[in-house]
C-alpha atoms as a PDB file:
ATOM      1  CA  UNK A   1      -8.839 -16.734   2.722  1.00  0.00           C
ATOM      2  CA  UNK A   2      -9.597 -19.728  -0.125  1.00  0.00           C
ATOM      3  CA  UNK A   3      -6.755 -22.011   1.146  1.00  0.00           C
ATOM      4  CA  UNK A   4      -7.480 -24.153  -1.519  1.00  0.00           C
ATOM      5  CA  UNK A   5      -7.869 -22.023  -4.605  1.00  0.00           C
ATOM      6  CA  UNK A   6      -4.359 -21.265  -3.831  1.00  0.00           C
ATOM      7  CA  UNK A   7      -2.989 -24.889  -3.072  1.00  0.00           C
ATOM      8  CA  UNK A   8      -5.007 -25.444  -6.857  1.00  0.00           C
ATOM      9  CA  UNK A   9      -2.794 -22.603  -8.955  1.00  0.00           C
ATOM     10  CA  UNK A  10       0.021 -23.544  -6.980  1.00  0.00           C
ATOM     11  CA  UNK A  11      -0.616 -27.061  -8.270  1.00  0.00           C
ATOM     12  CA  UNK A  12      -1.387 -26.197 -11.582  1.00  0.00           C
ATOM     13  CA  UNK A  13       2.039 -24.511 -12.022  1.00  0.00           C
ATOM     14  CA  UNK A  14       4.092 -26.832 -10.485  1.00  0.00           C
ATOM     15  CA  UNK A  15       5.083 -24.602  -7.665  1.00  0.00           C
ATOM     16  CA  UNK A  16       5.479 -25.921  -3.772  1.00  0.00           C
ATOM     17  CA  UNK A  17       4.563 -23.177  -1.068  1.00  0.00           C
ATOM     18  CA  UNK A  18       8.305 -23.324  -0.512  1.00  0.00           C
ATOM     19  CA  UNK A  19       8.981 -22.320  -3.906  1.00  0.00           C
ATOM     20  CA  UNK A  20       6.452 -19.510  -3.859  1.00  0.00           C
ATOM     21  CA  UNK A  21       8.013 -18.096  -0.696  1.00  0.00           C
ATOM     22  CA  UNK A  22      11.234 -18.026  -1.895  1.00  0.00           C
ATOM     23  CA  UNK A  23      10.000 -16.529  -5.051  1.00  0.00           C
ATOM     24  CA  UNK A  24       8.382 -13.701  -2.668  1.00  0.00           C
ATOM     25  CA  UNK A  25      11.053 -13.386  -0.653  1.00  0.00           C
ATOM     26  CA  UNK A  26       9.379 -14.495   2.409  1.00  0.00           C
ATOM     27  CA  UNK A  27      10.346 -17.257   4.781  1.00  0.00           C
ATOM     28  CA  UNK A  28       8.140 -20.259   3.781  1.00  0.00           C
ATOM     29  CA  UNK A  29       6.562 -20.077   7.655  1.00  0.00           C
ATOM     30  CA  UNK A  30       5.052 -16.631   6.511  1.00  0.00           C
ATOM     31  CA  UNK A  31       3.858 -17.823   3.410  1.00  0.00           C
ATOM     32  CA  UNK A  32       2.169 -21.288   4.995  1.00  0.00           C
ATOM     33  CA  UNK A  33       0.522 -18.539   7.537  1.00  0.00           C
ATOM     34  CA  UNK A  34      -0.840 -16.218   4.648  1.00  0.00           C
ATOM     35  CA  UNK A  35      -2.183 -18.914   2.848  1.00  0.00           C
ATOM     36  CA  UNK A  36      -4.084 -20.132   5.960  1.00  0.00           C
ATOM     37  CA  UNK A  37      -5.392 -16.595   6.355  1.00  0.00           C
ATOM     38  CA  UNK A  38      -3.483 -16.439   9.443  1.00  0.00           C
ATOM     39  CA  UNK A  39      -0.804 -13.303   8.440  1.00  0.00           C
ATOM     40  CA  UNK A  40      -2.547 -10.844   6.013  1.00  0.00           C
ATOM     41  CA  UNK A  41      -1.347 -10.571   2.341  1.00  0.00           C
ATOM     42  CA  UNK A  42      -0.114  -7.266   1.330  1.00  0.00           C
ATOM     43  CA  UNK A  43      -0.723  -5.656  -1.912  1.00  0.00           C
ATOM     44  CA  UNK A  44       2.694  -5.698  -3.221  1.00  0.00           C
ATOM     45  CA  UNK A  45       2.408  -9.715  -2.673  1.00  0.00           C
ATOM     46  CA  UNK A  46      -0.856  -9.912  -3.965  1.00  0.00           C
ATOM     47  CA  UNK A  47       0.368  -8.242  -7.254  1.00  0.00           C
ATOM     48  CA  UNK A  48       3.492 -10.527  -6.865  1.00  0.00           C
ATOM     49  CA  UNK A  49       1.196 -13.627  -6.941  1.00  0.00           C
ATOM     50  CA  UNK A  50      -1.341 -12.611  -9.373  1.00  0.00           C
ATOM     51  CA  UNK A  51       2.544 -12.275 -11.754  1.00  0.00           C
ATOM     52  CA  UNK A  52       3.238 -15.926 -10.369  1.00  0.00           C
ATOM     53  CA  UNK A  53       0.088 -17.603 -10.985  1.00  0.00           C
ATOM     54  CA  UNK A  54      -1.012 -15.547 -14.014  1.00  0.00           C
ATOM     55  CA  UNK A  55      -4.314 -14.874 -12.473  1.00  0.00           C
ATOM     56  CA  UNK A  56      -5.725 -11.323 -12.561  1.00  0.00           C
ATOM     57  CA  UNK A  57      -4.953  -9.509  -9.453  1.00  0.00           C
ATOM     58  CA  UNK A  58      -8.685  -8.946  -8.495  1.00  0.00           C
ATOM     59  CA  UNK A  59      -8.728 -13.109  -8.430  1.00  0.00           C
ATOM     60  CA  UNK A  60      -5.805 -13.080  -6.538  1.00  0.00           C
ATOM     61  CA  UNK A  61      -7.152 -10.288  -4.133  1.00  0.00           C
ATOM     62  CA  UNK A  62     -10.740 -11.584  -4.022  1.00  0.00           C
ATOM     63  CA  UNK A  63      -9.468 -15.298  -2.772  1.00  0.00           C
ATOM     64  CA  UNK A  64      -7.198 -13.746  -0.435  1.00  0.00           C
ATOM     65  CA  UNK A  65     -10.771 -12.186   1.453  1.00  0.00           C
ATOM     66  CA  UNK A  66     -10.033  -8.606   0.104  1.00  0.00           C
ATOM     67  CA  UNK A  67     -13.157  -6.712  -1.031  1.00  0.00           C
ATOM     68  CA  UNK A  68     -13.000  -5.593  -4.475  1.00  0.00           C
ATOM     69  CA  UNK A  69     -14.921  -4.326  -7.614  1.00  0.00           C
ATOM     70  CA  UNK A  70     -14.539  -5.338 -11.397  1.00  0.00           C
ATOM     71  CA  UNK A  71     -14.790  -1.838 -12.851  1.00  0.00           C
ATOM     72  CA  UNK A  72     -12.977   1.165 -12.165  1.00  0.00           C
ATOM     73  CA  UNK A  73     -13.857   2.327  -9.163  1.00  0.00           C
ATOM     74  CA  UNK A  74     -14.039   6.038  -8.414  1.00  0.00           C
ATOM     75  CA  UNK A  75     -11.464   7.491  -5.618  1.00  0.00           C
ATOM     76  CA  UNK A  76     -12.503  10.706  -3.514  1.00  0.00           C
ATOM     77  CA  UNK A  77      -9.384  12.985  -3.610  1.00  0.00           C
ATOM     78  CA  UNK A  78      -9.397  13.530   0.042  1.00  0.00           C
ATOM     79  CA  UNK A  79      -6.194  15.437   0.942  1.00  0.00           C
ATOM     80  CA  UNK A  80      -3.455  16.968  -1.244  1.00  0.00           C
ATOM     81  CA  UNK A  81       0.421  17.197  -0.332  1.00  0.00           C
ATOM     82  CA  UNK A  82       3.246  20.349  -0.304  1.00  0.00           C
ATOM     83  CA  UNK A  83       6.342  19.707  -1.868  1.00  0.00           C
ATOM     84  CA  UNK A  84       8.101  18.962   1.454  1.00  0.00           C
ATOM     85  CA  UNK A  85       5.308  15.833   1.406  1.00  0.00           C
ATOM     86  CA  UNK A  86       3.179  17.576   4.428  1.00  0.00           C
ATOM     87  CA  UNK A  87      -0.891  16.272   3.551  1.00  0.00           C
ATOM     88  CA  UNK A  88      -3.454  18.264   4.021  1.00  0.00           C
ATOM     89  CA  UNK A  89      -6.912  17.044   4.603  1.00  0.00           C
ATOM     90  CA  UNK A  90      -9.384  18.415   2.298  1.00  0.00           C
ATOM     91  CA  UNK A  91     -13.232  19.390   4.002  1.00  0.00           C
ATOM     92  CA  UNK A  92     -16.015  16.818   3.510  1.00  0.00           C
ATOM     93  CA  UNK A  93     -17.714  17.577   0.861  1.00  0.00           C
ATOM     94  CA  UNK A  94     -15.227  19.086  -1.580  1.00  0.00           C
ATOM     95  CA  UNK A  95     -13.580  15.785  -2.435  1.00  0.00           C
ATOM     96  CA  UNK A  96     -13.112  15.500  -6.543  1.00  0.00           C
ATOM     97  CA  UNK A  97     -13.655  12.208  -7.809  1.00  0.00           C
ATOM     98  CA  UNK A  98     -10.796  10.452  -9.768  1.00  0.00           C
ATOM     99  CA  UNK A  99     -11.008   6.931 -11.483  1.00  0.00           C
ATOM    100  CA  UNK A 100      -8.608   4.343  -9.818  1.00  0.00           C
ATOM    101  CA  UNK A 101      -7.817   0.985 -10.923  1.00  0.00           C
ATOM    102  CA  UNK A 102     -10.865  -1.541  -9.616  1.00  0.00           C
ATOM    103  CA  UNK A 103      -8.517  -3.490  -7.047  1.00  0.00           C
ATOM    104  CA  UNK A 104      -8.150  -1.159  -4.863  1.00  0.00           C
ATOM    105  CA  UNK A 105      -9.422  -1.714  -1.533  1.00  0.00           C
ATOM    106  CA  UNK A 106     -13.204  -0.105  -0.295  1.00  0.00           C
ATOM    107  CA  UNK A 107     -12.331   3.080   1.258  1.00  0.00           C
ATOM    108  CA  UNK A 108      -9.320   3.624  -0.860  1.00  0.00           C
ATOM    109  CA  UNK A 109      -8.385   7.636  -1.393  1.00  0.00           C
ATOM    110  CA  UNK A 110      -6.343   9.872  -2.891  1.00  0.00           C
ATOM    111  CA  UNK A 111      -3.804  12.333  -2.090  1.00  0.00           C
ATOM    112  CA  UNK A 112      -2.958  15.008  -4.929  1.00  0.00           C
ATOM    113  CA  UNK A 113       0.494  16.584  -5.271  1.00  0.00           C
ATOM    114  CA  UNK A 114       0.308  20.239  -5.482  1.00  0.00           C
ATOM    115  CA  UNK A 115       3.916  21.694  -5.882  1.00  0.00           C
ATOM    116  CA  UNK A 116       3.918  23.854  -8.870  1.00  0.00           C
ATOM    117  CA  UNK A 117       7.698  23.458  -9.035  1.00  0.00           C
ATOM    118  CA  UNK A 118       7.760  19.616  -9.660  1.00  0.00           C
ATOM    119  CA  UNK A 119       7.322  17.141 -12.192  1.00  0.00           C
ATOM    120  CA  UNK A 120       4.923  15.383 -10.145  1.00  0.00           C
ATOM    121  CA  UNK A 121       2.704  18.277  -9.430  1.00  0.00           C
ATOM    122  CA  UNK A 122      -0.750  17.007 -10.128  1.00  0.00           C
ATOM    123  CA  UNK A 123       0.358  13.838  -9.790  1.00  0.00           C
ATOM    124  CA  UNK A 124      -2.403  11.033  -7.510  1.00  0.00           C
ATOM    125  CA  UNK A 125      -1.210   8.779  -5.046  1.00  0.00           C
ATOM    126  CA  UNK A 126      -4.334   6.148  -4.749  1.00  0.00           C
ATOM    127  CA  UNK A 127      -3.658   5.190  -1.280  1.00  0.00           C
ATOM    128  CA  UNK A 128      -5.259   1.783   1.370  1.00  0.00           C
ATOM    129  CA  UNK A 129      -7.676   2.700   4.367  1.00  0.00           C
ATOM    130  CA  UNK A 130      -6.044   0.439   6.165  1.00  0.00           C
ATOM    131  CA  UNK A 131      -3.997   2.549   9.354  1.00  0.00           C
ATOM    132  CA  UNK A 132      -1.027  -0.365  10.441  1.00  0.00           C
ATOM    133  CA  UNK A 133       1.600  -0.001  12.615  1.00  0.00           C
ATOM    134  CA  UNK A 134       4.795   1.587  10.733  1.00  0.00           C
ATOM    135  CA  UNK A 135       6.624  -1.810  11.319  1.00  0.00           C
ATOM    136  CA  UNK A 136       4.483  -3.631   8.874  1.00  0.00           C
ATOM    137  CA  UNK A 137       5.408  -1.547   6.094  1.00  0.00           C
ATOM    138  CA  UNK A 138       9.150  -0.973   6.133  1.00  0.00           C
ATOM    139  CA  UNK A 139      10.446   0.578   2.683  1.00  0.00           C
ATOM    140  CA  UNK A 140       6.918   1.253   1.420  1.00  0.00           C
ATOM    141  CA  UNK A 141       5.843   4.362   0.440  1.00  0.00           C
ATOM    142  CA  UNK A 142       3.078   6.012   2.758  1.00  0.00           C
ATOM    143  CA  UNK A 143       0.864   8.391   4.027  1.00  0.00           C
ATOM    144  CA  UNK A 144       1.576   8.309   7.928  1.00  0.00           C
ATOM    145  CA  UNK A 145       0.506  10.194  10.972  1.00  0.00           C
ATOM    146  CA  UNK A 146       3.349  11.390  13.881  1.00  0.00           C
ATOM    147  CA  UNK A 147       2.381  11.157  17.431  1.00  0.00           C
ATOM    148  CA  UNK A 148       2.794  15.127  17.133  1.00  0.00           C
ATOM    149  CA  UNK A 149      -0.178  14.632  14.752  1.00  0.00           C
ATOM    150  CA  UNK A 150       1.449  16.085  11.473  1.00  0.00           C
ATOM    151  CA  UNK A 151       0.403  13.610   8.077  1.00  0.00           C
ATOM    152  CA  UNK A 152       3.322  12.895   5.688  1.00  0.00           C
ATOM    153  CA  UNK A 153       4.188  11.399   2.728  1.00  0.00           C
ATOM    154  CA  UNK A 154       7.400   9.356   2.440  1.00  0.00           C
ATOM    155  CA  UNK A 155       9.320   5.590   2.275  1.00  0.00           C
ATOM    156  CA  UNK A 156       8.929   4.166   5.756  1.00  0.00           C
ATOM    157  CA  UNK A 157      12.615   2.934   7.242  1.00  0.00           C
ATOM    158  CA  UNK A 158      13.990   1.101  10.633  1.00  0.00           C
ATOM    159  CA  UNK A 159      14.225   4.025  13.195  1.00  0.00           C
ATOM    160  CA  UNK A 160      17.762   4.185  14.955  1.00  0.00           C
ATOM    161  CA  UNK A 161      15.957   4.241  17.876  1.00  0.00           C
ATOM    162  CA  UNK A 162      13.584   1.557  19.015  1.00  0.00           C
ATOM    163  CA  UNK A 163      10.033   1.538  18.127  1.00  0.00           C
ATOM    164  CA  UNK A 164      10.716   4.702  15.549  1.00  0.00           C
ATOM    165  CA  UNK A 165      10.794   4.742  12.259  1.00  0.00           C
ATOM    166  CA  UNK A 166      13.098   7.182   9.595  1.00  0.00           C
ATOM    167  CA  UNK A 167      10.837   8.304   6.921  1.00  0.00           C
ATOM    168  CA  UNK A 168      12.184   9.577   3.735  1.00  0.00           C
ATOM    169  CA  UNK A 169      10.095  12.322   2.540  1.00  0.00           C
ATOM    170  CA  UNK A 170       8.397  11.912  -0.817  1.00  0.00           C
ATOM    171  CA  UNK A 171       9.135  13.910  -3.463  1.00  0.00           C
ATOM    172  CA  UNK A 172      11.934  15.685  -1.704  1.00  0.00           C
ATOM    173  CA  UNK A 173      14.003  12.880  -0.723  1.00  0.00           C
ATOM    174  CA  UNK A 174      14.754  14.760   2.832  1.00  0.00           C
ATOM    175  CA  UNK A 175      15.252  12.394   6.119  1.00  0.00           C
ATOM    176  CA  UNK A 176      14.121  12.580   8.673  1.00  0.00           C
ATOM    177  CA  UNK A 177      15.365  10.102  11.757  1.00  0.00           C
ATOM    178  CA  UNK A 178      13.622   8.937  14.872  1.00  0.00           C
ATOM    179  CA  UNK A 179      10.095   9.288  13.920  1.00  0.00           C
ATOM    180  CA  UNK A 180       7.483   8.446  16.451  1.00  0.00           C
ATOM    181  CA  UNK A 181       4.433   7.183  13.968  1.00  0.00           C
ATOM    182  CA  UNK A 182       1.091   6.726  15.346  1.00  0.00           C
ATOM    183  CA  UNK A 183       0.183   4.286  11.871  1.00  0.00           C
ATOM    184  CA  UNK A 184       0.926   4.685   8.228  1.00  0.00           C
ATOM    185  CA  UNK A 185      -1.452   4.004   5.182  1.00  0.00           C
ATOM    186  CA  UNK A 186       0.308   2.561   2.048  1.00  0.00           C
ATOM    187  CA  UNK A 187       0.375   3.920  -1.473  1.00  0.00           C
ATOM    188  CA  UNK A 188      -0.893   1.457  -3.656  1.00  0.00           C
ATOM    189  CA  UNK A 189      -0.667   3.261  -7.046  1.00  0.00           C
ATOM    190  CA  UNK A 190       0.629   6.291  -8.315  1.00  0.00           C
ATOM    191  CA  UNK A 191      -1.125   7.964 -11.377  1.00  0.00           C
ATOM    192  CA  UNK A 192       1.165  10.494 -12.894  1.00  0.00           C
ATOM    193  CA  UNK A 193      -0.690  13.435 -14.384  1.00  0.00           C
END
């Protein structure tokens, strides 16, 4: 983390680390702590900031100690998705290779929608390597794995029960309660077809 790249555009608009936080809608501890490298940024802040600052968000991303590339980068379709937003891994070696947008993290992949009877059959969901506990992505749209080892697709809520999460199945919009998640991956960008 480049502490003091950020302290500099947060200087050159003006803007206290209180005022970014609040403009985040993070308490200012969390903020101080991600600027220090001590609390990782997420995406959806990093493209928050880059907005803020009017930086590019590879800038942004790149200070922050993310790995990333200039031009598009190329995304393995890995795994593809029902309607009821079950994944399926595809076989090594079959993957198709999509263009993504050049933020997006090394080992970033794809899952394609295949449900014939949708609008969003076809569609790509260009999704992070990174496999975090489900509590670190509340109301963010994911690929996770259950304990029982199946691989959805859905919006990650607070479980009614503790440590499980509700997931709300993407594209279907079904619930389901009490999940027991082993991690979830989050969709960075969707690419309609």
């Amino acid at each position: 983390m480049n502490t003091q790249w950020f302290r500099d555009r947060l200087a050159d608009k003006k803007l206290s680390l209180r005022g970014l936080s609040k403009m985040l809608n993070i308490d200012p501890s969390a903020g101080s702590l991600m600027l220090r490298g001590m609390r990782r940024m997420t995406p959806h802040e990093a493209h928050q900031i880059a907005t803020i600052l009017g930086v590019p968000l590879n800038e942004v991303m790149r200070q922050a100690g993310i790995d990333v590339q200039e031009d598009v980068r190329k995304t393995p379709v890995a795994a593809f998705m029902d309607a009821e937003g079950t994944v399926t891994a595809m076989p090594n070696g079959t993957h198709d290779l999509v263009q993504g947008p050049a933020d997006l993290p090394v080992g970033s992949y794809c899952v394609q929608v295949r449900s014939p009877n949708s609008i969003k059959d076809g569609w790509l969901l260009f999704t992070s390597p990174a496999q975090v506990p489900p509590a670190t992505v509340i109301d963010s749209l994911c690929v996770v794995a259950t304990t029982a080892g199946q691989h959805l697709v859905g919006v990650v809520r607070r479980g009614y029960r503790r440590q499980s999460c509700n997931l709300v199945l993407w594209p279907s919009s079904q619930m389901l309660t009490d999940v027991d998640m082993a991690w979830a991956s989050q969709v960075l960008w969707v690419k309609p077809a």
